[in-house]
N, C-alpha and C. Protein backbone atom coordinates (compact mmCIF):
# COMPACT_ATOMS: atom_id res chain seq x y z
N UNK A 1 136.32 -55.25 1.70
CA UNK A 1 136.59 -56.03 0.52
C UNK A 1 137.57 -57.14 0.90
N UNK A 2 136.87 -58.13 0.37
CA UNK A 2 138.35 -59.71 0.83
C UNK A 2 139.57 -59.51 -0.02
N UNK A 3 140.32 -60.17 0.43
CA UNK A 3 141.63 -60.00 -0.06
C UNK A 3 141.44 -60.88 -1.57
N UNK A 4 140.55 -61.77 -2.14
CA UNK A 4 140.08 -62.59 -2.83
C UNK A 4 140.08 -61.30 -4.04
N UNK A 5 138.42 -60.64 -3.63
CA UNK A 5 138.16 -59.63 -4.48
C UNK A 5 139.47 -58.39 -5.03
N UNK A 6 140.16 -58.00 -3.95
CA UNK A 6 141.52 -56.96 -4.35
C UNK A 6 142.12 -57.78 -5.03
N UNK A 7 142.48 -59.19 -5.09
CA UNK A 7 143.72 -59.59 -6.38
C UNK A 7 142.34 -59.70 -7.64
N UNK A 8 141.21 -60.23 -7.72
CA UNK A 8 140.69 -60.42 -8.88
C UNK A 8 140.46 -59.14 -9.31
N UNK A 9 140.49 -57.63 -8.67
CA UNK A 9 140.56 -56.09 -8.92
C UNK A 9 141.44 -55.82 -9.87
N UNK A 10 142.72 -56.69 -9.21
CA UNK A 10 144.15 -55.95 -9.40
C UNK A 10 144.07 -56.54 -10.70
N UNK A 11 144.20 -57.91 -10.94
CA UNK A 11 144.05 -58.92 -12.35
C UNK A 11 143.59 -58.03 -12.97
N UNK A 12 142.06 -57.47 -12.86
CA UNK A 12 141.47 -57.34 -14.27
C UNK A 12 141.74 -55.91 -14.38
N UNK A 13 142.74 -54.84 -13.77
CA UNK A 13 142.91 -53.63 -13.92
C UNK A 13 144.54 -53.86 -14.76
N UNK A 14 144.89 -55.01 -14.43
CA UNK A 14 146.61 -55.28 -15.22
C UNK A 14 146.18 -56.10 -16.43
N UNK A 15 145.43 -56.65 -16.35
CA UNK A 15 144.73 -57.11 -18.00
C UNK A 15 144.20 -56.08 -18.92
N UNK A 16 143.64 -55.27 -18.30
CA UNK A 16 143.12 -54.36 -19.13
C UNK A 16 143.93 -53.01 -19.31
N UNK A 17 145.38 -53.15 -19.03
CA UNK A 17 146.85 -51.94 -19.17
C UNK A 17 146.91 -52.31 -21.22
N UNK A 18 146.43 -53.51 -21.45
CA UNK A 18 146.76 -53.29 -22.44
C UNK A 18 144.94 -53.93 -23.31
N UNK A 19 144.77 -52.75 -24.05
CA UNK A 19 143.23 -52.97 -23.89
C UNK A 19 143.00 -53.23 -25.61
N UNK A 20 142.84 -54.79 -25.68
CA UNK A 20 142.20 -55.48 -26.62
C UNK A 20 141.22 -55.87 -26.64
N UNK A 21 140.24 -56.39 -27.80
CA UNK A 21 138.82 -57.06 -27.65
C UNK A 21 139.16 -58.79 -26.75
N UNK A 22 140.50 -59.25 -27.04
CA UNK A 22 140.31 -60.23 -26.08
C UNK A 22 140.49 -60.38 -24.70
N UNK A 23 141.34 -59.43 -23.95
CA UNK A 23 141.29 -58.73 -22.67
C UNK A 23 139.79 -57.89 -21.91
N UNK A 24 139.15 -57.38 -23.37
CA UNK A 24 138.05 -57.00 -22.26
C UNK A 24 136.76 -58.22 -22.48
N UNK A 25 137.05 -59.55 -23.42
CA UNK A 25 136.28 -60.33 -22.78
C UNK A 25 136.62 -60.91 -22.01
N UNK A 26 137.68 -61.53 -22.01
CA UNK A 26 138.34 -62.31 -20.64
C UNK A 26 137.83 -61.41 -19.06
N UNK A 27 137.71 -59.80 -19.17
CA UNK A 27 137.55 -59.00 -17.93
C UNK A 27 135.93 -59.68 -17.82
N UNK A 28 134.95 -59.78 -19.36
CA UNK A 28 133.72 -59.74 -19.01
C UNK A 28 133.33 -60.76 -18.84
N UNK A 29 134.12 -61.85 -18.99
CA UNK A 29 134.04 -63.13 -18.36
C UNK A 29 133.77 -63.44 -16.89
N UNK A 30 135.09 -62.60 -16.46
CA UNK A 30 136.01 -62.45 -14.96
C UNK A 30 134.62 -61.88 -14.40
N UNK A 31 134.19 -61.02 -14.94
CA UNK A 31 132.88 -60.25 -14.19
C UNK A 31 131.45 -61.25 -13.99
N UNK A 32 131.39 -61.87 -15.29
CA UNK A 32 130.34 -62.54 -14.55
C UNK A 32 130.14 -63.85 -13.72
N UNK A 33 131.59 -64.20 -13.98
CA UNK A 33 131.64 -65.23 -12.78
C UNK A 33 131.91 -65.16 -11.52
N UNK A 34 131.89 -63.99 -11.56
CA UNK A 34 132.61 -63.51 -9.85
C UNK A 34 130.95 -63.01 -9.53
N UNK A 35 130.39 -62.40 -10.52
CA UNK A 35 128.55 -61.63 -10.17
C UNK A 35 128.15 -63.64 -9.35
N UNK A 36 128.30 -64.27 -10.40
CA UNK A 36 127.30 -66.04 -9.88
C UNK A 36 128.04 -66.05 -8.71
N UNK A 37 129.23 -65.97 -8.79
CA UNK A 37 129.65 -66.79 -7.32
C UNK A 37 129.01 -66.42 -5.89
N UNK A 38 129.28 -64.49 -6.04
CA UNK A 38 128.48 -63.87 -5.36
C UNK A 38 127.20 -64.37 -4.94
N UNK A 39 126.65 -64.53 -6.00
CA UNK A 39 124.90 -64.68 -6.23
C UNK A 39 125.00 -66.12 -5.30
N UNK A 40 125.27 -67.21 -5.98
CA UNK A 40 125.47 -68.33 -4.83
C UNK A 40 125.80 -68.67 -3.65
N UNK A 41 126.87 -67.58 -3.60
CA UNK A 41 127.02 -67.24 -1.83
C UNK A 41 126.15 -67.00 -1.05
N UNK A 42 125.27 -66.09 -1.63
CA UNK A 42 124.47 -65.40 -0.75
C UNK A 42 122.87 -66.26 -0.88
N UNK A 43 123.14 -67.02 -1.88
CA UNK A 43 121.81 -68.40 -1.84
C UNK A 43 122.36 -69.29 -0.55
N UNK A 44 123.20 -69.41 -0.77
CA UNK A 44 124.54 -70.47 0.67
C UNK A 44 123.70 -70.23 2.01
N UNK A 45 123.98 -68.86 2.47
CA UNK A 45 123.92 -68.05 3.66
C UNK A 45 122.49 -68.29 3.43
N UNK A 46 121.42 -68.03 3.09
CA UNK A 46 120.15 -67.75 3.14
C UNK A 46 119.37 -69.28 3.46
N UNK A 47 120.20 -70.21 2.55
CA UNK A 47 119.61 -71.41 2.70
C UNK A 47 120.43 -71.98 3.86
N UNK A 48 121.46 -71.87 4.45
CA UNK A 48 121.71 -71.96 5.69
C UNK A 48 120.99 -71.56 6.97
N UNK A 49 120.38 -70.11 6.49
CA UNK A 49 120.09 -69.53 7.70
C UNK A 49 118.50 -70.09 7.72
N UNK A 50 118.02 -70.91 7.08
CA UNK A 50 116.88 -71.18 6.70
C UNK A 50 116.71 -73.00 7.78
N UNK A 51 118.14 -73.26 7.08
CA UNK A 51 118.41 -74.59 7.55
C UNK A 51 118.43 -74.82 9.40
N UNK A 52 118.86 -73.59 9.77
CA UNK A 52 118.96 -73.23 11.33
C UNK A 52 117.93 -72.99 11.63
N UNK A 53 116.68 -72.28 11.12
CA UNK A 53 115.69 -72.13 11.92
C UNK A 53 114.51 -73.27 11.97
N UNK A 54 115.05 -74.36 10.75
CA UNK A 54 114.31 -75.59 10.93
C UNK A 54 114.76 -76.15 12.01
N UNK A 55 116.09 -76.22 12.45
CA UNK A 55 116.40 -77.29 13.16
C UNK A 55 116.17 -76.62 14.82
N UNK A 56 116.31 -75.14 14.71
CA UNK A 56 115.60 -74.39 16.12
C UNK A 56 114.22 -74.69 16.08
N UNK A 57 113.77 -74.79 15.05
CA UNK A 57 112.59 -74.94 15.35
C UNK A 57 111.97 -76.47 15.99
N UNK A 58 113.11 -77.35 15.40
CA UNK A 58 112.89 -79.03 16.40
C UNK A 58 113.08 -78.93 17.50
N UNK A 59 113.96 -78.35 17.99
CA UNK A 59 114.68 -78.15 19.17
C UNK A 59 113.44 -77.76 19.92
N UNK A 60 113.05 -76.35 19.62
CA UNK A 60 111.72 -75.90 20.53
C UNK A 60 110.53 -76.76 20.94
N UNK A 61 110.55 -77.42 19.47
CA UNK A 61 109.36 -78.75 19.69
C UNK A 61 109.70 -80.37 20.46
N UNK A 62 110.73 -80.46 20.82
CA UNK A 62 110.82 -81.70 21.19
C UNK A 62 111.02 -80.58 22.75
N UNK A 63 111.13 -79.79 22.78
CA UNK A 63 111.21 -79.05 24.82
C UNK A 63 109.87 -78.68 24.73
N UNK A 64 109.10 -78.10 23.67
CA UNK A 64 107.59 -77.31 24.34
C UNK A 64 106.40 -78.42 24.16
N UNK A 65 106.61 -79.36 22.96
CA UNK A 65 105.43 -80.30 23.18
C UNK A 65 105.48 -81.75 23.69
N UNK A 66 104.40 -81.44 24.58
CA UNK A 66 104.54 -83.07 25.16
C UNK A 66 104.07 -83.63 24.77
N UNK A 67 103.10 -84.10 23.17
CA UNK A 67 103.44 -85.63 22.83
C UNK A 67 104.67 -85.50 21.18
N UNK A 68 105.68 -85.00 21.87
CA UNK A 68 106.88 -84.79 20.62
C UNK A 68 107.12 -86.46 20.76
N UNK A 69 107.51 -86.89 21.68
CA UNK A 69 108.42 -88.45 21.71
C UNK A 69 107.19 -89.60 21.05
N UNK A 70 105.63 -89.16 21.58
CA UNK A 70 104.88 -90.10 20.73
C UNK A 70 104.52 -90.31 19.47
N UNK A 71 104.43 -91.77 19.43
CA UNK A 71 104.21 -92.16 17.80
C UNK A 71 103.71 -90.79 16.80
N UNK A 72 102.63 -89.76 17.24
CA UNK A 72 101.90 -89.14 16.23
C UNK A 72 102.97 -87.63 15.98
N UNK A 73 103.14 -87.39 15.68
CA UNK A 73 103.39 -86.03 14.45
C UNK A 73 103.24 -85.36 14.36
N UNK A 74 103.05 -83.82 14.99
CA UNK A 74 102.60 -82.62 15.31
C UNK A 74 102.85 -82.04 14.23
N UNK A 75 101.66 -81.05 13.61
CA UNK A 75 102.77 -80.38 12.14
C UNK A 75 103.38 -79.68 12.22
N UNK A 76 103.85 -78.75 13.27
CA UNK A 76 104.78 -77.89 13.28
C UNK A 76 106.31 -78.81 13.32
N UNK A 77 106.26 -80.42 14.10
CA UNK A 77 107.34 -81.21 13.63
C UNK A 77 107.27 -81.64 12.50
N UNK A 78 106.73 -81.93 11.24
CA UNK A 78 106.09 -81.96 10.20
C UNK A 78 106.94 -80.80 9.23
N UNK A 79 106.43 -79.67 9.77
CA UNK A 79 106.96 -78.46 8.75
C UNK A 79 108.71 -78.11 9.22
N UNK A 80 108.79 -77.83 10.52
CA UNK A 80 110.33 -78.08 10.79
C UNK A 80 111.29 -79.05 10.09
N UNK A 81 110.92 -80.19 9.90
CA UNK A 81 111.57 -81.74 9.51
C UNK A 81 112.13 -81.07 8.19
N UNK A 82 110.69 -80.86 7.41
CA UNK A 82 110.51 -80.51 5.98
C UNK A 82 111.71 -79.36 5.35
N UNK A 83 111.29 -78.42 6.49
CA UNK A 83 111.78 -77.07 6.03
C UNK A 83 113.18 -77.24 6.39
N UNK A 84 114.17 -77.95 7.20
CA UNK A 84 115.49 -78.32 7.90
C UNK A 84 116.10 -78.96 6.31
N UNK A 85 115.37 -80.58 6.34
CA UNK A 85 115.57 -81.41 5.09
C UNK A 85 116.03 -80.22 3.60
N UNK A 86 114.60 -80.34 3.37
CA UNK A 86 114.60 -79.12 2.00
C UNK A 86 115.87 -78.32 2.43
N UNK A 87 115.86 -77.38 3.25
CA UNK A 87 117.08 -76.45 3.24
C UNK A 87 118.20 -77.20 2.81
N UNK A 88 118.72 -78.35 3.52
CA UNK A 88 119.91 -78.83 3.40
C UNK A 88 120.25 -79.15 2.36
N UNK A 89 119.36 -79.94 1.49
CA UNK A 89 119.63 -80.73 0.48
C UNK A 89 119.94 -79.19 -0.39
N UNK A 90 118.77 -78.27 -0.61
CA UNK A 90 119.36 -76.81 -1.71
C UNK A 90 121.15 -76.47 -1.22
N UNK A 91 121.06 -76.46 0.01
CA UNK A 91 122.64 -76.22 0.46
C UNK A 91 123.83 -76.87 0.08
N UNK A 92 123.66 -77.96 -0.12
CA UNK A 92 124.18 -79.14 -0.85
C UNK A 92 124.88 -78.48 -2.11
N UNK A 93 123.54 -78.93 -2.50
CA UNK A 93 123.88 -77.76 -4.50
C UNK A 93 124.40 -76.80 -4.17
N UNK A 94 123.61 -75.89 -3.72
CA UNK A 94 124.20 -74.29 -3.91
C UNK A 94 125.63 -74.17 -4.14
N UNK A 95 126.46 -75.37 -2.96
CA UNK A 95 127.71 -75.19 -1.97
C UNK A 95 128.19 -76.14 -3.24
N UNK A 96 127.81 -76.83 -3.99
CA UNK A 96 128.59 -77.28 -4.83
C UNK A 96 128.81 -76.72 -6.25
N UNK A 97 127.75 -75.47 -6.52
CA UNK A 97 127.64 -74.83 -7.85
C UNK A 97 128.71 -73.32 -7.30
N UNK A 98 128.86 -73.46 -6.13
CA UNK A 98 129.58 -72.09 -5.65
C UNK A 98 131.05 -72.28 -6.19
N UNK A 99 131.37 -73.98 -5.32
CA UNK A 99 132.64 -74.31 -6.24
C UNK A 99 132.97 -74.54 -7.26
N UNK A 100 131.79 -75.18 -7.91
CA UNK A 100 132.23 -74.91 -9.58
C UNK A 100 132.46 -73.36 -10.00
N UNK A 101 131.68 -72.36 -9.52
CA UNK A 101 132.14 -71.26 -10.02
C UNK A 101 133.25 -70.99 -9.29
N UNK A 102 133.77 -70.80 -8.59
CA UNK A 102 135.26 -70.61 -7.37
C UNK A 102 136.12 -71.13 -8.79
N UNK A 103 136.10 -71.96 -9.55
CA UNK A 103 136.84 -72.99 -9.89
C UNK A 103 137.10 -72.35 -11.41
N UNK A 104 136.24 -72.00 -11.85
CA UNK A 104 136.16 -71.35 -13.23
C UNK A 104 136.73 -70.29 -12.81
N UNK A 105 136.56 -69.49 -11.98
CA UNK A 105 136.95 -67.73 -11.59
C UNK A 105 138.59 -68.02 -11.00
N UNK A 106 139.09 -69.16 -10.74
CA UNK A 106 140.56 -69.36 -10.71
C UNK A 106 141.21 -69.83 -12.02
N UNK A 107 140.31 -70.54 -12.83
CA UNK A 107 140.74 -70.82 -14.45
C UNK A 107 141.02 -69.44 -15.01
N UNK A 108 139.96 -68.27 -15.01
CA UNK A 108 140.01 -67.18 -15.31
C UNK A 108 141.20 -66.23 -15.05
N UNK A 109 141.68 -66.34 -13.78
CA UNK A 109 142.49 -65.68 -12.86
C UNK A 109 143.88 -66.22 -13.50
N UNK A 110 144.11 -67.49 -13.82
CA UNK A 110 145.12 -67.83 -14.13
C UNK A 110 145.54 -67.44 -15.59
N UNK A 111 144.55 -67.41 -17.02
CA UNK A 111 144.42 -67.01 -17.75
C UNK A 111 145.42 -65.14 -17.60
N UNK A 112 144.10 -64.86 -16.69
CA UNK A 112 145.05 -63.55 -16.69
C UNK A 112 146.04 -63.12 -16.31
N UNK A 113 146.82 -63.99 -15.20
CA UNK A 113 148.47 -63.89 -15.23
C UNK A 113 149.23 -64.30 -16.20
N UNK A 114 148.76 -65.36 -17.40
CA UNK A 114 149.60 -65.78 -18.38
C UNK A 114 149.49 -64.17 -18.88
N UNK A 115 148.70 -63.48 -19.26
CA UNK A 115 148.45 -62.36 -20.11
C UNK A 115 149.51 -61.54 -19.42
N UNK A 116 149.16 -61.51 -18.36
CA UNK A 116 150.24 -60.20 -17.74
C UNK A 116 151.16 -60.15 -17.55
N UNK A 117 151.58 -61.47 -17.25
CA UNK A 117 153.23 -62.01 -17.87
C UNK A 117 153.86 -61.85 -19.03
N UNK A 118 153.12 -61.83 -20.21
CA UNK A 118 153.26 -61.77 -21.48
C UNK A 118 153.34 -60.53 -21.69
N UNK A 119 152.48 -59.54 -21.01
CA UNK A 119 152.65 -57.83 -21.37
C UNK A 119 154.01 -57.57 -20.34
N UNK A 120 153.94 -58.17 -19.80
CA UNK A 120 155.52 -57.49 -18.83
C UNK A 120 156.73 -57.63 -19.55
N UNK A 121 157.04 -59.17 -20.16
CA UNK A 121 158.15 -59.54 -21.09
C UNK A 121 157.87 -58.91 -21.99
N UNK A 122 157.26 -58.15 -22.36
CA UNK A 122 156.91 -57.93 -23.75
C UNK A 122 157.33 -56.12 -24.04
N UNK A 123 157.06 -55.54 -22.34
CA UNK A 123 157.50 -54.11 -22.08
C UNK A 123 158.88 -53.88 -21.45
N UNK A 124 159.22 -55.11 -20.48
CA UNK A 124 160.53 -55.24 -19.85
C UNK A 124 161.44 -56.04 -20.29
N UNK A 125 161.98 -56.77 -21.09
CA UNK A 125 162.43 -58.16 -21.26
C UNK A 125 163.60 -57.80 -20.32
N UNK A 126 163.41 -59.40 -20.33
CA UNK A 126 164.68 -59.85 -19.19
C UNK A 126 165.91 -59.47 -19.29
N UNK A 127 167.28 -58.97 -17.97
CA UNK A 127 168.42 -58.74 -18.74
C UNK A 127 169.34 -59.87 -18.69
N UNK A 128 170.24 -59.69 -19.42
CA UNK A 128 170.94 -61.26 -19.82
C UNK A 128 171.51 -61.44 -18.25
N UNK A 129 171.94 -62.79 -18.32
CA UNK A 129 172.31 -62.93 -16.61
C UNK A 129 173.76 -62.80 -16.49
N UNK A 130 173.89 -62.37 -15.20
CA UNK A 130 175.28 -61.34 -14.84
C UNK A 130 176.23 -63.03 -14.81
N UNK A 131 177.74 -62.28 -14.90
CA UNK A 131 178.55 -63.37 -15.02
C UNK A 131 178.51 -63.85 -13.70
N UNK A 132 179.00 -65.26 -13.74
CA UNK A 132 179.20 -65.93 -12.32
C UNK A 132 180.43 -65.09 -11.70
N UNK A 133 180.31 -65.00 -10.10
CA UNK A 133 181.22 -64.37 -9.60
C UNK A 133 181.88 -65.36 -8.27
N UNK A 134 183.35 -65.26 -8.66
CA UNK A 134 184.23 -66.68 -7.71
C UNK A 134 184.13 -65.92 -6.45
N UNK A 135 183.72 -66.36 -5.06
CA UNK A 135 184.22 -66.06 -3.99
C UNK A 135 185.25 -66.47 -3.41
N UNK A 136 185.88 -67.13 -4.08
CA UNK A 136 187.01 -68.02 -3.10
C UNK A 136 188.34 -68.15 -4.06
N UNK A 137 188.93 -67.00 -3.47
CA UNK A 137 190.49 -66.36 -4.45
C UNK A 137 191.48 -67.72 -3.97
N UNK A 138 191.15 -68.54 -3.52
CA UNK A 138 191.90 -69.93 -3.40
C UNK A 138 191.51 -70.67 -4.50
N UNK A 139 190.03 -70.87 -5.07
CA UNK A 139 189.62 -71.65 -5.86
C UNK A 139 189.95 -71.18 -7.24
N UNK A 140 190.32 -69.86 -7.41
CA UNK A 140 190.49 -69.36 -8.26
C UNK A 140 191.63 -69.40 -9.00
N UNK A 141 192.69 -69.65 -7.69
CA UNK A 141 194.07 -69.69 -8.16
C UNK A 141 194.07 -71.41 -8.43
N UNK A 142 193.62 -72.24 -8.44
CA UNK A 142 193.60 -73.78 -8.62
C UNK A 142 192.79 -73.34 -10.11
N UNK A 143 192.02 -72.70 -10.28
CA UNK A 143 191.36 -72.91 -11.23
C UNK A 143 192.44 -72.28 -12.80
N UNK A 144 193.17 -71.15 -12.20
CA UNK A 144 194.30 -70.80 -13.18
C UNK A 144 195.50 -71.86 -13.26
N UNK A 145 196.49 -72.07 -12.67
CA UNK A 145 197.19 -73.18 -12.23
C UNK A 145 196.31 -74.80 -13.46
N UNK A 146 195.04 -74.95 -13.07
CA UNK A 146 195.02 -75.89 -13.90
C UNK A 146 194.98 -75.59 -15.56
N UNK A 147 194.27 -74.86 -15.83
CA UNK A 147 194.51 -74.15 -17.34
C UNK A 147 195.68 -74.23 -17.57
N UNK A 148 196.51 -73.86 -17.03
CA UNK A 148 197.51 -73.57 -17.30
C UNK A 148 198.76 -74.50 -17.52
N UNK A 149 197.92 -75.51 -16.82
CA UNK A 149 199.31 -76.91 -17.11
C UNK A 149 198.38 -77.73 -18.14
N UNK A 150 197.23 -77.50 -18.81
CA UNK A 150 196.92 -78.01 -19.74
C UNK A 150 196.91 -77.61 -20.93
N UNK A 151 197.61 -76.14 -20.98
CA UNK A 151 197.85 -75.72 -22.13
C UNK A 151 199.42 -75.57 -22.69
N UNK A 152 199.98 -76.45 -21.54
CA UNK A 152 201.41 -76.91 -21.33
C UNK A 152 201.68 -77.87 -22.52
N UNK A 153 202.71 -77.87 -23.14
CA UNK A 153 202.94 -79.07 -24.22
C UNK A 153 203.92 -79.84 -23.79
N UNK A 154 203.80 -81.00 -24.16
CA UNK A 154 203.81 -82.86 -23.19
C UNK A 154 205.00 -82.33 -23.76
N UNK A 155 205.88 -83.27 -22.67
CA UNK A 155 207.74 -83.27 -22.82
C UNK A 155 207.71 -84.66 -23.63
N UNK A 156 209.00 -84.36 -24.49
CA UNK A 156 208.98 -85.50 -25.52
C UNK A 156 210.34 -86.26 -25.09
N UNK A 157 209.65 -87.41 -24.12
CA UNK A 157 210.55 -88.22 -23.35
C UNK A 157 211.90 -89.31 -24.33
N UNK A 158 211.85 -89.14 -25.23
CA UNK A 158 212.42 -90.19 -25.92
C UNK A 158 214.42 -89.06 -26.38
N UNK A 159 213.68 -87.82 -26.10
CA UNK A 159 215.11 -87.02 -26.54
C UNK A 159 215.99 -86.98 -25.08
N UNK A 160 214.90 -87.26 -24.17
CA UNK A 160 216.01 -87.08 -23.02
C UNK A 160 217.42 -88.35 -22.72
N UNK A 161 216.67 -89.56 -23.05
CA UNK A 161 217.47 -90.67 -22.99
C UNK A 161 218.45 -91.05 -23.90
């Protein structure tokens, strides 16, 4: 299992800790876009592996027949060309409908960390934050020292003279 599939596992097993009708569509969402992506992957690979045996198959024909370089057209170069072309161009798509789903199934994914964030604050809340703590018993004593001459009251210069 990819490390891909174990977090979209983990997601939809911490989405569904708290089990609403909108958590288990969001899961049945999560499920069927991860089923297409699959499904497209494995159109990917097939029309790849399809795409390789056109182009093995040029390869063989421009080494086994000798009039490959002349003007005329053998159909097995004919059906190779065809079958290489065609492959690629489906590969094209496939590889671009794979990322649109990749793309939705991370919209999804993200969805479900807002959720699980929301059930965590919601079971743990945060604790208030600890007081600041001075490391520096020098800064500390400047920091008393000044309080302290500002809570001093001004000398009233006019009685001294």
């Amino acid at each position: 299992m990819s490390e891909y599939r174990k977090q979209a596992t983990f997601l939809r097993k911490m989405v569904m800790h708290e089990d609403t009708p909108e958590n288990r569509a969001l899961c049945e969402r999560m499920a069927h876009v991860e089923h297409c992506e699959r499904c497209t992957q494995c159109a990917c690979r097939l029309v790849g592996l399809i795409a390789l045996l056109g182009l093995a198959g040029l390869g063989y024909s421009a080494v086994l027949l000798p009039e490959f370089f002349d003007s005329s057209t053998h159909f097995i170069v004919r059906l190779c060309s065809a079958l290489g072309l065609g492959s690629a161009v489906c590969f094209a798509a496939f590889l671009a409908l794979w990322f649109s789903y990749r793309r939705a199934a991370n919209r999804l994914h993200a969805q479900c960390r807002v959720i699980i964030s929301q059930v965590w604050s919601k079971h743990f809340p945060t604790p208030p934050a600890p007081a600041p703590v001075i490391q520096d018993e020098a800064a500390m004593r400047v920091e008393v020292l000044r309080r302290t001459v500002e809570q001093m009251p001004e000398p009233d210069l006019r009685k001294a003279g």
